[in-house]
Protein backbone atom coordinates (compact mmCIF):
# COMPACT_ATOMS: atom_id res chain seq x y z
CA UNK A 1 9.76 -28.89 -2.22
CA UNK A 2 9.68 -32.25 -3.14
CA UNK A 3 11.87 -33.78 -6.16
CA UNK A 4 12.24 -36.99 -8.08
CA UNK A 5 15.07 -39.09 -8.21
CA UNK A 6 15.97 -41.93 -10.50
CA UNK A 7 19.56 -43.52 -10.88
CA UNK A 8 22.83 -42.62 -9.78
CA UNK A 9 22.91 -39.17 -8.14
CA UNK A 10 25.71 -37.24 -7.09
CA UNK A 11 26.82 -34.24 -5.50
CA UNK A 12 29.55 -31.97 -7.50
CA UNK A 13 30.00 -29.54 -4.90
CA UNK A 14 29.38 -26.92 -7.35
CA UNK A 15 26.00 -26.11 -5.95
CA UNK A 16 23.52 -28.26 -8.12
CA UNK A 17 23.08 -32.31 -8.10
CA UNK A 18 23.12 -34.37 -11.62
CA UNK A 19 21.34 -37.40 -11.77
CA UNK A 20 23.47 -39.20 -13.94
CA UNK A 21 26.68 -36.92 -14.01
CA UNK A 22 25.77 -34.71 -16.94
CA UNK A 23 24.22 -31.64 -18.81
CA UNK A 24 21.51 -33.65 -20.57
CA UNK A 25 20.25 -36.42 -18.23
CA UNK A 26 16.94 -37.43 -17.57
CA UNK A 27 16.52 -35.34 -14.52
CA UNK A 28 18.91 -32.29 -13.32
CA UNK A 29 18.73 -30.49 -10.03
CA UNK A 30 19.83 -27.22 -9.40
CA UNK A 31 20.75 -24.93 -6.07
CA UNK A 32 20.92 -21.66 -7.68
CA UNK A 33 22.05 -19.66 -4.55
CA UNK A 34 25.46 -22.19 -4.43
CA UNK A 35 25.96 -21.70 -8.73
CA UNK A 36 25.39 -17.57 -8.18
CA UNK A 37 28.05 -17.83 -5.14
CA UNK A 38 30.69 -19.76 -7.83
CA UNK A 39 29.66 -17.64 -10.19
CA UNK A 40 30.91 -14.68 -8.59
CA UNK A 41 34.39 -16.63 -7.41
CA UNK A 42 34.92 -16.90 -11.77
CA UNK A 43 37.62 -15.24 -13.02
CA UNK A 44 35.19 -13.81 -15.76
CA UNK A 45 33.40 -11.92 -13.01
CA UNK A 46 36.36 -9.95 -12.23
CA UNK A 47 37.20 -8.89 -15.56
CA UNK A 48 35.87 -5.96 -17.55
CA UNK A 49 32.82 -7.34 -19.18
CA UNK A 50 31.86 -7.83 -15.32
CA UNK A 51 29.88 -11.29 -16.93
CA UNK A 52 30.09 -14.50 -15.82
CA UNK A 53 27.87 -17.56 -16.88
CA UNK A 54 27.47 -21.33 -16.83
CA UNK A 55 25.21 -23.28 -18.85
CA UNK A 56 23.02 -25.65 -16.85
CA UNK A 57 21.01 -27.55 -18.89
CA UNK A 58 21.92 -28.43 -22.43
CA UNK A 59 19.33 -30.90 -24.88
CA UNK A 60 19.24 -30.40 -28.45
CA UNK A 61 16.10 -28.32 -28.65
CA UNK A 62 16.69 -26.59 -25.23
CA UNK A 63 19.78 -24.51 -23.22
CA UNK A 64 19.42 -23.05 -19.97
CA UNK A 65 22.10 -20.54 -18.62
CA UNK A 66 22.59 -19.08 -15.51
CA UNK A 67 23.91 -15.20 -15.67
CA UNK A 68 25.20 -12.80 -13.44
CA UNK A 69 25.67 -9.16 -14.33
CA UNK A 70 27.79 -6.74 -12.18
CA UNK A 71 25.79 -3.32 -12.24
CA UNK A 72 26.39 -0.99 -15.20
CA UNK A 73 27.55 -3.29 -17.94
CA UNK A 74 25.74 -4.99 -20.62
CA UNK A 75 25.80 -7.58 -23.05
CA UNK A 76 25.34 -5.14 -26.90
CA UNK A 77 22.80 -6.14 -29.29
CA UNK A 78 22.09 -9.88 -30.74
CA UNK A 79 19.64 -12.22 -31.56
CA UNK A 80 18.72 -16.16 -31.04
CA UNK A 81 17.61 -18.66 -33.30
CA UNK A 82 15.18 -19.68 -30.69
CA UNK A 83 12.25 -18.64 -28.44
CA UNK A 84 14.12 -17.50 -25.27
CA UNK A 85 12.76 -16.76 -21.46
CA UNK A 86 14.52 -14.19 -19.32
CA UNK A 87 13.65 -14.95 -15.28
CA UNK A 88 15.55 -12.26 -13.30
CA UNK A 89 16.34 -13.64 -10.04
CA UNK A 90 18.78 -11.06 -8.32
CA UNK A 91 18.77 -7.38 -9.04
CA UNK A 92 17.56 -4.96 -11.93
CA UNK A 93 18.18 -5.82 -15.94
CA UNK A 94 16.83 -3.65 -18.75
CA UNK A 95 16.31 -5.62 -22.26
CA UNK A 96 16.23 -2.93 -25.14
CA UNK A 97 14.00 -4.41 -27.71
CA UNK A 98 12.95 -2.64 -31.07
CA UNK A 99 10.04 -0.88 -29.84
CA UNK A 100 10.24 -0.82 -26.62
CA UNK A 101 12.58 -1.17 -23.15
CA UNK A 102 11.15 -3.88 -20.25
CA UNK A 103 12.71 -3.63 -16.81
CA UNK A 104 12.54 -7.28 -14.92
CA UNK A 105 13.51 -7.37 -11.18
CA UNK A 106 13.74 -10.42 -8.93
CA UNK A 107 11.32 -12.83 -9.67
CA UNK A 108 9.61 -11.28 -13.61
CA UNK A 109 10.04 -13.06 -16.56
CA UNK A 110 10.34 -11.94 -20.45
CA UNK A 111 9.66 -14.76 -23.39
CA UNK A 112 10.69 -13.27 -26.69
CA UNK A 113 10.03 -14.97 -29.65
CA UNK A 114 13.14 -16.33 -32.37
CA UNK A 115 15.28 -13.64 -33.59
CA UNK A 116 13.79 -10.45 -31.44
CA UNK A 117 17.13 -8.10 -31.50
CA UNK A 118 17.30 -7.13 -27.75
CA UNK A 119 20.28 -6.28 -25.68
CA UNK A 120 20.12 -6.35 -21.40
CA UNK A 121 21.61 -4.20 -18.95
CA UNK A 122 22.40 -4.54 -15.39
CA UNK A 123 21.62 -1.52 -13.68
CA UNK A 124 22.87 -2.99 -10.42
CA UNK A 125 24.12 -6.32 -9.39
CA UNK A 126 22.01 -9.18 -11.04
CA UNK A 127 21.90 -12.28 -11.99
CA UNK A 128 18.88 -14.08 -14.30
CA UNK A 129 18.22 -17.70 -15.78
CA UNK A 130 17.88 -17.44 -19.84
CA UNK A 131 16.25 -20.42 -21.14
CA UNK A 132 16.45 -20.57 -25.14
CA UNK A 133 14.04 -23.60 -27.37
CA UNK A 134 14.58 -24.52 -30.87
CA UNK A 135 12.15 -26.52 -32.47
CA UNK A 136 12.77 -30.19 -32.68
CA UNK A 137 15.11 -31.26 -35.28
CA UNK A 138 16.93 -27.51 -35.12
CA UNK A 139 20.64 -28.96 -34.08
């Protein structure tokens, strides 16, 4: 695959490159095996919850979050402001949405429109990217 670079890039070590050392640069590139692997070495993984997550890409108008999901727990019902995209990448989540429940394994994606009350559960192991968009001028 072949990428763009512009300015000062560096390595963190923490299994994605910045180009420009932060969140909100320009251009941002990301090896999601190495952030799942840290992930899992979180603290937050071990507990309870069995959550752990780490934002990636934060703009204004535009988050992207990386989330892994030990199997059987779930995040309970809530809502965002913005349109949202769920890309499962590892594993098996269930979102519960009013009318109706969608299973996405590795490699489906789910774009729900602002303020759809869904909640997601891992039925095993997983991990997924959720991308949320506000319109411009929605700080």
């Amino acid at each position: 695959m072949a990428t763009t670079r512009t300015g000062d890039s560096r390595s963190s070590g923490a299994g994605h490159e910045s180009v420009d050392g932060t969140l909100s640069r320009r251009a941002l590139q990301f090896e999601l095996a190495g952030e799942l692997n840290q992930l899992h070495r979180d603290e937050s993984w071990l507990q309870p919850t069995g959550r752990s997550s780490k934002t990636l890409v934060k703009y204004a108008d535009l988050r992207i979050v990386l989330i892994a999901m030990k199997a059987n727990t779930r995040m309970h019902e809530h809502t965002a402001a913005g349109r949202i995209s769920v890309h499962a990448l590892e594993g098996l989540i269930r979102l519960h949405l009013p009318e109706r429940v969608v299973e996405l394994s590795a490699g489906h994606l789910l774009a729900l429109d602002q303020c759809v009350p869904h909640d997601v559960e891992a039925t095993e192991d997983s991990a997924f990217l959720l991308t949320i968009a506000w319109p411009e001028g929605n700080d």
